[in-house]
C-alpha atoms as a PDB file:
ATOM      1  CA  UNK A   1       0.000   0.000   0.000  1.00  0.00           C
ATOM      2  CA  UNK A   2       1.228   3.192  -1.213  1.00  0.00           C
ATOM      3  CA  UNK A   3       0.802   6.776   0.982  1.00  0.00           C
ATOM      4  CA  UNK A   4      -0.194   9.426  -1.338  1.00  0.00           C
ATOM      5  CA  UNK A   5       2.142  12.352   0.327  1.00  0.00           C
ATOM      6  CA  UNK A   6       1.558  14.590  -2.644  1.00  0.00           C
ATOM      7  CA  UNK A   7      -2.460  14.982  -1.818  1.00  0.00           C
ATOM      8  CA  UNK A   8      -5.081  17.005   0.077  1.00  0.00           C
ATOM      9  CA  UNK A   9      -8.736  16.236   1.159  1.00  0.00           C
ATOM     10  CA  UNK A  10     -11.217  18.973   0.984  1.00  0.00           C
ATOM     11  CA  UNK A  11     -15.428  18.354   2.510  1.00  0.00           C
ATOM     12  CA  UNK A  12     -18.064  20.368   0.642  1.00  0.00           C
ATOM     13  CA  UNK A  13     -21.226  20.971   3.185  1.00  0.00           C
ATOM     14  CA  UNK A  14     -24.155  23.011   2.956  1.00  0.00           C
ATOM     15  CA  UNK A  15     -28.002  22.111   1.459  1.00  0.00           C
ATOM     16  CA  UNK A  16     -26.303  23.434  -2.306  1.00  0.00           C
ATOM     17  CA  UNK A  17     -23.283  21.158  -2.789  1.00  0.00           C
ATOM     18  CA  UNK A  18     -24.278  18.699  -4.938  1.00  0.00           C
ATOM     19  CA  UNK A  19     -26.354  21.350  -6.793  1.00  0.00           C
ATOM     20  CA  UNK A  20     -23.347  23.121  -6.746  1.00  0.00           C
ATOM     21  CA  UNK A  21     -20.494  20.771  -7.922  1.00  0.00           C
ATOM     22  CA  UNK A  22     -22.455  19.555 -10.685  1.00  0.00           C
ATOM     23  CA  UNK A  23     -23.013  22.636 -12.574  1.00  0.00           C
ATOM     24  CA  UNK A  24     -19.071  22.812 -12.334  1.00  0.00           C
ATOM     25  CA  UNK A  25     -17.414  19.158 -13.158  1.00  0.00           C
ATOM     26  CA  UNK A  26     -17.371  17.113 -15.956  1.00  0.00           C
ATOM     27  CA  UNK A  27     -18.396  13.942 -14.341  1.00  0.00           C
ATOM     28  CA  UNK A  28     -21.961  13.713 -12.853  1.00  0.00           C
ATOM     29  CA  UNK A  29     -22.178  13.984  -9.028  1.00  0.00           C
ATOM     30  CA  UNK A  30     -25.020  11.749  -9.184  1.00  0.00           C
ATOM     31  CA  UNK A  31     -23.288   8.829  -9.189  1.00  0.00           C
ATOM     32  CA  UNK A  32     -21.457   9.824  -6.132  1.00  0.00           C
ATOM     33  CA  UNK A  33     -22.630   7.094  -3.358  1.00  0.00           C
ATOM     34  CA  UNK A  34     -20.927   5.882  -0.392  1.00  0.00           C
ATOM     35  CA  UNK A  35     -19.429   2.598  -2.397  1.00  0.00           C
ATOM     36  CA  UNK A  36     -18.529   4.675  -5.703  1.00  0.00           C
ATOM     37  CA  UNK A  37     -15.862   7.386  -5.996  1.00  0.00           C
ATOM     38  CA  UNK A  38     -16.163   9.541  -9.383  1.00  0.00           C
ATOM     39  CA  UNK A  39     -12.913  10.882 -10.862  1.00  0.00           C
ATOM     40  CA  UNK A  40     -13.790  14.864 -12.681  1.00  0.00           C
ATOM     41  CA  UNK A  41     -12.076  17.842 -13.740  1.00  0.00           C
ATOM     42  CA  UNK A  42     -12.764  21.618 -13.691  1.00  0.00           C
ATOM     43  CA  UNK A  43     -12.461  23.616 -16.981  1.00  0.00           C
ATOM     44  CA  UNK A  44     -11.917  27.072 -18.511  1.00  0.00           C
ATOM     45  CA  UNK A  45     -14.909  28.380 -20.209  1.00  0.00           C
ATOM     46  CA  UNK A  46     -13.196  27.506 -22.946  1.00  0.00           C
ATOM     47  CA  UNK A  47     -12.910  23.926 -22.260  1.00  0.00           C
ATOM     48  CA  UNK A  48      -8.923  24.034 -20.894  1.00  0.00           C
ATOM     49  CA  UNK A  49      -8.069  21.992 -18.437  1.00  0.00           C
ATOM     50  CA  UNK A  50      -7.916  23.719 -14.429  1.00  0.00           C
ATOM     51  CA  UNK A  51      -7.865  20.715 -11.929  1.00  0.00           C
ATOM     52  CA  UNK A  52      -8.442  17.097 -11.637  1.00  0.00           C
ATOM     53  CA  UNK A  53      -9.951  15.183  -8.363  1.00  0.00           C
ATOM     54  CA  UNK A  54     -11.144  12.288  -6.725  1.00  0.00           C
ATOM     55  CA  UNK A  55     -14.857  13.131  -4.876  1.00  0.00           C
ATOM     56  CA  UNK A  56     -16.212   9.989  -2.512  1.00  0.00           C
ATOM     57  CA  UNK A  57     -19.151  10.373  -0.130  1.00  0.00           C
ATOM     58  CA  UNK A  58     -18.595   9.588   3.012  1.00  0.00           C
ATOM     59  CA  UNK A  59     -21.000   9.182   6.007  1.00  0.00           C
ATOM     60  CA  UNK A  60     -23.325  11.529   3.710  1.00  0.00           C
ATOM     61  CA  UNK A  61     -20.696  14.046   3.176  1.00  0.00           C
ATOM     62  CA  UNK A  62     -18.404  15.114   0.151  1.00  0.00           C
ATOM     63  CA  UNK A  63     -15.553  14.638   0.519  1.00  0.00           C
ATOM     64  CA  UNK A  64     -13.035  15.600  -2.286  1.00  0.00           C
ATOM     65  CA  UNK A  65      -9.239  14.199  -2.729  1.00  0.00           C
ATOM     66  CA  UNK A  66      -6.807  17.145  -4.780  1.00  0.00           C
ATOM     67  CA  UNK A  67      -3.229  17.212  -5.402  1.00  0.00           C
ATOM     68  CA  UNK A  68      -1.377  19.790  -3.060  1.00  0.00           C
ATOM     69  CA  UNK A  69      -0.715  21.541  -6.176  1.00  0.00           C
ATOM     70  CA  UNK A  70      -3.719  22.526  -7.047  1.00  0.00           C
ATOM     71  CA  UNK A  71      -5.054  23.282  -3.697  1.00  0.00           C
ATOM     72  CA  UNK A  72      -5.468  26.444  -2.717  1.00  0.00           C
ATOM     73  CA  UNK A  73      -6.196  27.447  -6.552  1.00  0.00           C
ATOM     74  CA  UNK A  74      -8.803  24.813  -6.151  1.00  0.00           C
ATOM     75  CA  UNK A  75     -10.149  26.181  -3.194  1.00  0.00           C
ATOM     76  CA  UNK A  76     -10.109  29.887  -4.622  1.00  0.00           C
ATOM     77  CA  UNK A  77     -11.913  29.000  -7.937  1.00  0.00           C
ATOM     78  CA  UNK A  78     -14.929  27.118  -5.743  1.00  0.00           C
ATOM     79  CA  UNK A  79     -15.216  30.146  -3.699  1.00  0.00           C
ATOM     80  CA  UNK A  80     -15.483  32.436  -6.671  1.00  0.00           C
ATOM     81  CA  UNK A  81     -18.405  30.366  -8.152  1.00  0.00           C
ATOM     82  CA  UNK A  82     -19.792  29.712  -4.864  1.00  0.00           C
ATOM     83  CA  UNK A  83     -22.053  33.068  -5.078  1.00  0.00           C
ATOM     84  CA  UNK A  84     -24.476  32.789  -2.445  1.00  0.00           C
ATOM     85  CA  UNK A  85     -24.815  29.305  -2.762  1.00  0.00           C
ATOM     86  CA  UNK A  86     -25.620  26.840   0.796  1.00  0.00           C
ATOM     87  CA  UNK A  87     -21.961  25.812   0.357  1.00  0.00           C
ATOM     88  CA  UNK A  88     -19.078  25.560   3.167  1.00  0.00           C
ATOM     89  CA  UNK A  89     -15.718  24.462   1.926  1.00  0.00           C
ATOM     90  CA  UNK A  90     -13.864  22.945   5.004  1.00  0.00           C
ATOM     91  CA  UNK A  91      -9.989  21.458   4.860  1.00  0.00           C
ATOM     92  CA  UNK A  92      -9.780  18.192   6.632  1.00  0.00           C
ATOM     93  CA  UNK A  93      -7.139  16.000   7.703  1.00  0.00           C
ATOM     94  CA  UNK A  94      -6.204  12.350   6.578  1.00  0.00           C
ATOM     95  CA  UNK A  95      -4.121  10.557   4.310  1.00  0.00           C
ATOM     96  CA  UNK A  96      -4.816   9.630   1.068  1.00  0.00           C
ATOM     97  CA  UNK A  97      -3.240   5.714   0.301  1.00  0.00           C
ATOM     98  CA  UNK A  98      -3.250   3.617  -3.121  1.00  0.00           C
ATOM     99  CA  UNK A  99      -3.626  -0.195  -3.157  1.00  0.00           C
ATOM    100  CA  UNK A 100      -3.922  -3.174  -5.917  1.00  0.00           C
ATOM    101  CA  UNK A 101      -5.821  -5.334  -3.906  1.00  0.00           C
ATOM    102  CA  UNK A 102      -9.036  -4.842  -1.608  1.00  0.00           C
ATOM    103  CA  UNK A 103      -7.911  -3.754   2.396  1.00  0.00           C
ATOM    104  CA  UNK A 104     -10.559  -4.548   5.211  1.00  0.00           C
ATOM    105  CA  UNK A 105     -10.997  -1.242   6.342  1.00  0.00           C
ATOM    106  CA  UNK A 106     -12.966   1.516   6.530  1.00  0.00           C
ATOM    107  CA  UNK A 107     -13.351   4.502   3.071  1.00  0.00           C
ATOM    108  CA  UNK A 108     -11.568   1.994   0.413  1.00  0.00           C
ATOM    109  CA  UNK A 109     -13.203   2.763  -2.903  1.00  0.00           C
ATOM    110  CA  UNK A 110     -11.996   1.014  -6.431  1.00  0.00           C
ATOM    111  CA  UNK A 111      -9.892   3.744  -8.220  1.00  0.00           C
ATOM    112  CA  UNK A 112     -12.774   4.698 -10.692  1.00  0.00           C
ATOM    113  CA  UNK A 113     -10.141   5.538 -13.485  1.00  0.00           C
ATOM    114  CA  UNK A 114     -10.094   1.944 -14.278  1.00  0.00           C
ATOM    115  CA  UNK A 115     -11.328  -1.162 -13.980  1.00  0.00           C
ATOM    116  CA  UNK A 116      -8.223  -2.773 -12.821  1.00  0.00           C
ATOM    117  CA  UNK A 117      -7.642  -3.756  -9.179  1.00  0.00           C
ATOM    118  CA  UNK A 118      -6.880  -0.524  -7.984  1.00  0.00           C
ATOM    119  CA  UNK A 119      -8.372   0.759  -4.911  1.00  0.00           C
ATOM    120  CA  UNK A 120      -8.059   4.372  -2.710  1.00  0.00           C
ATOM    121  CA  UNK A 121      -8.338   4.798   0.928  1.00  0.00           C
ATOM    122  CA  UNK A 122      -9.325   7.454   2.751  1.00  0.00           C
ATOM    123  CA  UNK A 123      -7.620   7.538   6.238  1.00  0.00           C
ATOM    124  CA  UNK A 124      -8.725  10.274   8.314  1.00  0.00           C
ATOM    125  CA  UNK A 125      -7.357   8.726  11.576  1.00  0.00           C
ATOM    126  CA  UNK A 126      -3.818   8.293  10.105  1.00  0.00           C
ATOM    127  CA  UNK A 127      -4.196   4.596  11.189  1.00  0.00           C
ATOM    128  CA  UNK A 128      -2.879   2.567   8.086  1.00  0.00           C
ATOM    129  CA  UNK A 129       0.714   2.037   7.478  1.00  0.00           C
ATOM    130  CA  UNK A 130       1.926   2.804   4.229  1.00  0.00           C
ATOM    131  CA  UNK A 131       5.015   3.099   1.951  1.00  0.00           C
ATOM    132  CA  UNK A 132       5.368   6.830   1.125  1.00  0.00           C
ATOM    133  CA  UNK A 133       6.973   5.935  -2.212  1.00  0.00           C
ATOM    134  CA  UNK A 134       5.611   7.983  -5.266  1.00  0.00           C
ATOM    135  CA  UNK A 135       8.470   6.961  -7.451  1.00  0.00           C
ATOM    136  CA  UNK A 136       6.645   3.635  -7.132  1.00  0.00           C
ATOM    137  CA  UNK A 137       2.665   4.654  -7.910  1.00  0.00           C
ATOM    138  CA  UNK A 138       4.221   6.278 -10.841  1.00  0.00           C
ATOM    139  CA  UNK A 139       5.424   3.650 -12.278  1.00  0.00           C
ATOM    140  CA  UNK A 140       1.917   1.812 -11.778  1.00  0.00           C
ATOM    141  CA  UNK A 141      -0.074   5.068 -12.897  1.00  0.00           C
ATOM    142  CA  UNK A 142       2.031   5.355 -16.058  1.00  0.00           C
ATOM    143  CA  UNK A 143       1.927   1.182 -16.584  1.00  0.00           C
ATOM    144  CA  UNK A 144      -1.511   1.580 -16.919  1.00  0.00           C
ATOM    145  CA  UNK A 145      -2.214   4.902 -17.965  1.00  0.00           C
ATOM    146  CA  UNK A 146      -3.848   6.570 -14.968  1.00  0.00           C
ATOM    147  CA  UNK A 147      -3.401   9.945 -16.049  1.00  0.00           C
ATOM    148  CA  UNK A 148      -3.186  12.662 -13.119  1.00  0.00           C
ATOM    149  CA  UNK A 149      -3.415  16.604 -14.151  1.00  0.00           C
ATOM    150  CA  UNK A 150      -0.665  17.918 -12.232  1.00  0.00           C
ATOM    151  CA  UNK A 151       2.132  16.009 -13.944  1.00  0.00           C
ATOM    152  CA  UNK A 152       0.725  15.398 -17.453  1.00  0.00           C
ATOM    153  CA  UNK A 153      -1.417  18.283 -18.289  1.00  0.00           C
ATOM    154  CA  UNK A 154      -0.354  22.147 -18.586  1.00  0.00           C
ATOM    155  CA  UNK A 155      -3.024  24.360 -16.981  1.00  0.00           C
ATOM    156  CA  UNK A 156      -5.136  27.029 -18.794  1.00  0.00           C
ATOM    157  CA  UNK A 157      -3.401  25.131 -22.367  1.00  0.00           C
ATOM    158  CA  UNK A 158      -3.964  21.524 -22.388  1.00  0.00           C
ATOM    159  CA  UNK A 159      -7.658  19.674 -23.661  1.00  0.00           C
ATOM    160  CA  UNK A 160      -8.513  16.938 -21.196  1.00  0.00           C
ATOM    161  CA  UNK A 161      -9.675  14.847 -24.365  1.00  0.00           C
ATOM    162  CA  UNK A 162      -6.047  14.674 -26.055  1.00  0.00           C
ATOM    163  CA  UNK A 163      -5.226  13.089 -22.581  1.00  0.00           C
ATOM    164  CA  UNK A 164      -7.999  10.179 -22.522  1.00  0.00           C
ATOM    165  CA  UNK A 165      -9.768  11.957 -19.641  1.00  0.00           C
ATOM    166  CA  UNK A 166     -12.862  10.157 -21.752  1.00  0.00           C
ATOM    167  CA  UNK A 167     -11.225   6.913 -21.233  1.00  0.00           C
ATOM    168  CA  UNK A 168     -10.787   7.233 -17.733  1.00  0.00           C
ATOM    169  CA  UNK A 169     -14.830   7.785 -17.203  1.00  0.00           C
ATOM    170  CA  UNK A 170     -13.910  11.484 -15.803  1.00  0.00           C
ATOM    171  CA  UNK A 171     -16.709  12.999 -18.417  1.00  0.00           C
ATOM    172  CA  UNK A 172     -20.151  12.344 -18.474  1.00  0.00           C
ATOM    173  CA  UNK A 173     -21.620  13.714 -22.052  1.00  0.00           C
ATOM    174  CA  UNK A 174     -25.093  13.288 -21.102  1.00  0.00           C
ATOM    175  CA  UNK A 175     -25.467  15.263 -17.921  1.00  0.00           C
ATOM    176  CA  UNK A 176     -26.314  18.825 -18.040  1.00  0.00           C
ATOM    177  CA  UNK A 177     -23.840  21.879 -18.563  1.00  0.00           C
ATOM    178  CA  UNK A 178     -20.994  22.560 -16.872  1.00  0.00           C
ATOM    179  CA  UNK A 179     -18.062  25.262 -17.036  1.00  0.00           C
ATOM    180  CA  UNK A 180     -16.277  24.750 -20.406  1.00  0.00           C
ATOM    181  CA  UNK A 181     -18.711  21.523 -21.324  1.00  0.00           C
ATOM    182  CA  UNK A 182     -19.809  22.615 -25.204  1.00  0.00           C
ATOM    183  CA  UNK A 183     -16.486  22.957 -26.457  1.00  0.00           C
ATOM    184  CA  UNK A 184     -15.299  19.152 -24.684  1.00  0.00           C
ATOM    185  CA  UNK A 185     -18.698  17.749 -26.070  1.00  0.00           C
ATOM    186  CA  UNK A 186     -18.207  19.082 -29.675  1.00  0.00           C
ATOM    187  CA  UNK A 187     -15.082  17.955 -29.922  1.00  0.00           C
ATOM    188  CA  UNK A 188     -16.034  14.279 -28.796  1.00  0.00           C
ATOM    189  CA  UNK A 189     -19.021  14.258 -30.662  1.00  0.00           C
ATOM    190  CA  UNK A 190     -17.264  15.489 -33.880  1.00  0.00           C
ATOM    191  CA  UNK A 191     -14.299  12.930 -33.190  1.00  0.00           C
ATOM    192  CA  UNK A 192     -12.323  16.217 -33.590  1.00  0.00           C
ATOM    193  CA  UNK A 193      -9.415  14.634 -30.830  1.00  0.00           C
ATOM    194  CA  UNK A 194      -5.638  14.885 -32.484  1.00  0.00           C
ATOM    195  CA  UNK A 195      -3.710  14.319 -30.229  1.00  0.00           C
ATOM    196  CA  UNK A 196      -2.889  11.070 -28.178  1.00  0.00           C
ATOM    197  CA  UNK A 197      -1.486  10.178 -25.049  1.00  0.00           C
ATOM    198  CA  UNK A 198       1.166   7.132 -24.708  1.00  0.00           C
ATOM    199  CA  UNK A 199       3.364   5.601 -22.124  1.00  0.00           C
ATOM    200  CA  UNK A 200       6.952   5.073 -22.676  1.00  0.00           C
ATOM    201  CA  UNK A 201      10.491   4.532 -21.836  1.00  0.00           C
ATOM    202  CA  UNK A 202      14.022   5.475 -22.239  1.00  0.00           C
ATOM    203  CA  UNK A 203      17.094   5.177 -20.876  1.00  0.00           C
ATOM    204  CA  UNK A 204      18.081   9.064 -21.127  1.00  0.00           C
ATOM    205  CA  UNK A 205      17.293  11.515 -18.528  1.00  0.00           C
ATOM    206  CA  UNK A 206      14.722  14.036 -20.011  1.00  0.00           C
ATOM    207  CA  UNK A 207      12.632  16.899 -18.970  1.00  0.00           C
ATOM    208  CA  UNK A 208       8.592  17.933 -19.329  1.00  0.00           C
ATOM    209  CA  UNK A 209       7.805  19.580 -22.328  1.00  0.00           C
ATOM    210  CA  UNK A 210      11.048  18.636 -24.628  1.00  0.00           C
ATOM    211  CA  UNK A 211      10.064  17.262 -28.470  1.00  0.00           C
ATOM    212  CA  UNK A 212      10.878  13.751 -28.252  1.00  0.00           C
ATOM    213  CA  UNK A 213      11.204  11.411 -31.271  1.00  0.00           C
ATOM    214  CA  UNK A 214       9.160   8.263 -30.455  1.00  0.00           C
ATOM    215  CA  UNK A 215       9.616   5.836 -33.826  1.00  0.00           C
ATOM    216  CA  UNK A 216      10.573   8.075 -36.364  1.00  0.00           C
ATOM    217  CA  UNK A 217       7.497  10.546 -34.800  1.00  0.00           C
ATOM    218  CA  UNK A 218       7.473  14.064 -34.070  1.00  0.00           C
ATOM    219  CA  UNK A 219       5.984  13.506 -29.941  1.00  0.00           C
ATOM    220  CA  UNK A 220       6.236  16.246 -26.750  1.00  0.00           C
ATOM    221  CA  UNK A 221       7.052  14.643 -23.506  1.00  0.00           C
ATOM    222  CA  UNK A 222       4.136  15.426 -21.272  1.00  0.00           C
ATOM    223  CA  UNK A 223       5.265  12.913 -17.813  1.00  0.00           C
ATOM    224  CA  UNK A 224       8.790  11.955 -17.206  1.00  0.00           C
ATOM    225  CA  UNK A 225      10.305  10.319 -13.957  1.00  0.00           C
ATOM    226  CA  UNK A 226      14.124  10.818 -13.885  1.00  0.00           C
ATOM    227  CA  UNK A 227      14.267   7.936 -11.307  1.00  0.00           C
ATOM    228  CA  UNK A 228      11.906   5.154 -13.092  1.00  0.00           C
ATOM    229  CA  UNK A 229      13.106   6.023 -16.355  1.00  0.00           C
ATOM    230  CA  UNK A 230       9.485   5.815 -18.141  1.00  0.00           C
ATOM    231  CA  UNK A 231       6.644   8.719 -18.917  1.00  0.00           C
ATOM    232  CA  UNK A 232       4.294   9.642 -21.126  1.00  0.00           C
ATOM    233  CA  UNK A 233       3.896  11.169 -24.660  1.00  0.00           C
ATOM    234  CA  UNK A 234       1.689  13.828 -26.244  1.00  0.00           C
ATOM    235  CA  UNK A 235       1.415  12.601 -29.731  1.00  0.00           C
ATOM    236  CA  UNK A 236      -0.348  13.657 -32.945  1.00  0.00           C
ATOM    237  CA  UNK A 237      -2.903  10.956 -34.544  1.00  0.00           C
ATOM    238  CA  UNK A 238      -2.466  12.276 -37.962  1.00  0.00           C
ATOM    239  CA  UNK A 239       0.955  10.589 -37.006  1.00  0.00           C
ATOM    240  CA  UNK A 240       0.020   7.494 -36.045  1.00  0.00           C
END
């Protein structure tokens, strides 16, 4: 079991936050219950990618899992759409661990990027032991292309479609508007996606953002770890 050291949990209260959170993300809060975890984004008006997060509901309240990051942007963007919404954003303490096989414990929910054995646990009582070894989950995120915003995507620039946030059931396209929502469902309905996300590896030490050529094609580097040796590529399908 892996400790997620790089992560924050956030609870959303009042009578409006469900109301509230699903005019916002890209995934539909109502299938939010207390054995399914949804996986979402926040966009630009303009459908560019802001933040992505886990959201669980715990003991009937929301509870949402964000990279440190993004956190107090995060936190600053819900405030300025709050309004006079019923809504009270509250930090909370607790650690945030990664697992490929089921615990017996308490707030374990299957990773809903995927439909692999991968599970998260919410430990508010800091009871679980842990390995806090991130080298490690990347290696297993980028194995199986569990794409997190942070590392991978730029912010304000990058379309979460190019990354396969469609394949990692982060978007619902049937649920009712959200911020940047009719540019990400144009584009999906018009199969207008050119770019691709891959893993790979190398033996070279290489940096975020450098042109890398992957079989004789033109490819940026969107996720590399110095340490594991492996990341992943932005590449475009008309070169496929």
């Amino acid at each position: 079991m892996l400790l997620l050291s790089d992560r924050k949990l956030i609870e959303i209260t009042g009578a409006d936050a469900k109301k509230f959170l699903q005019s916002l993300i890209t995934n539909d809060i109502n299938k939010l219950s207390n054995e399914n975890s949804i996986f979402a984004c926040l966009l630009t008006p303009q459908g560019k990618f802001l933040f992505d997060f886990f959201i669980y509901e715990i003991n009937s309240k929301i509870i949402i899992d964000i990279i440190n990051k993004f956190f107090e942007q995060f936190i600053k963007k819900l405030n300025l759409y709050k309004l006079h919404s019923d809504v009270e954003i509250i930090v909370i303490n607790g650690n945030i661990l990664f697992s490929n096989k089921p615990i017996d414990c308490d707030n374990i929910f299957r990773d809903p990027r995927t439909s692999k054995e991968f599970y998260r646990i919410i430990d508010f009582n800091f009871e679980q032991s842990a390995d806090d070894n991130l080298d490690l989950y990347h290696k297993i995120r980028i194995e199986n292309m569990l794409i997190e915003g942070a590392y991978d995507l730029i912010q304000e620039k990058s379309f979460i479609l190019h990354y396969g946030y469609h394949n990692l059931n982060a978007i619902d396209f049937d649920k009712g508007c959200y911020v940047g929502q009719e540019v990400t469902t144009r584009s999906f309905r018009r199969g207008v996606i050119r770019k691709k996300i891959i893993s790979f590896q190398s033996v070279q030490d290489l940096n975020q953002g450098d042109e890398y050529n992957h079989d004789n094609r033109k490819a940026i580097i969107a996720y590399y770890n110095n340490n594991i040796k492996a990341g992943l590529l932005l590449v475009d399908l008309p070169n496929l």
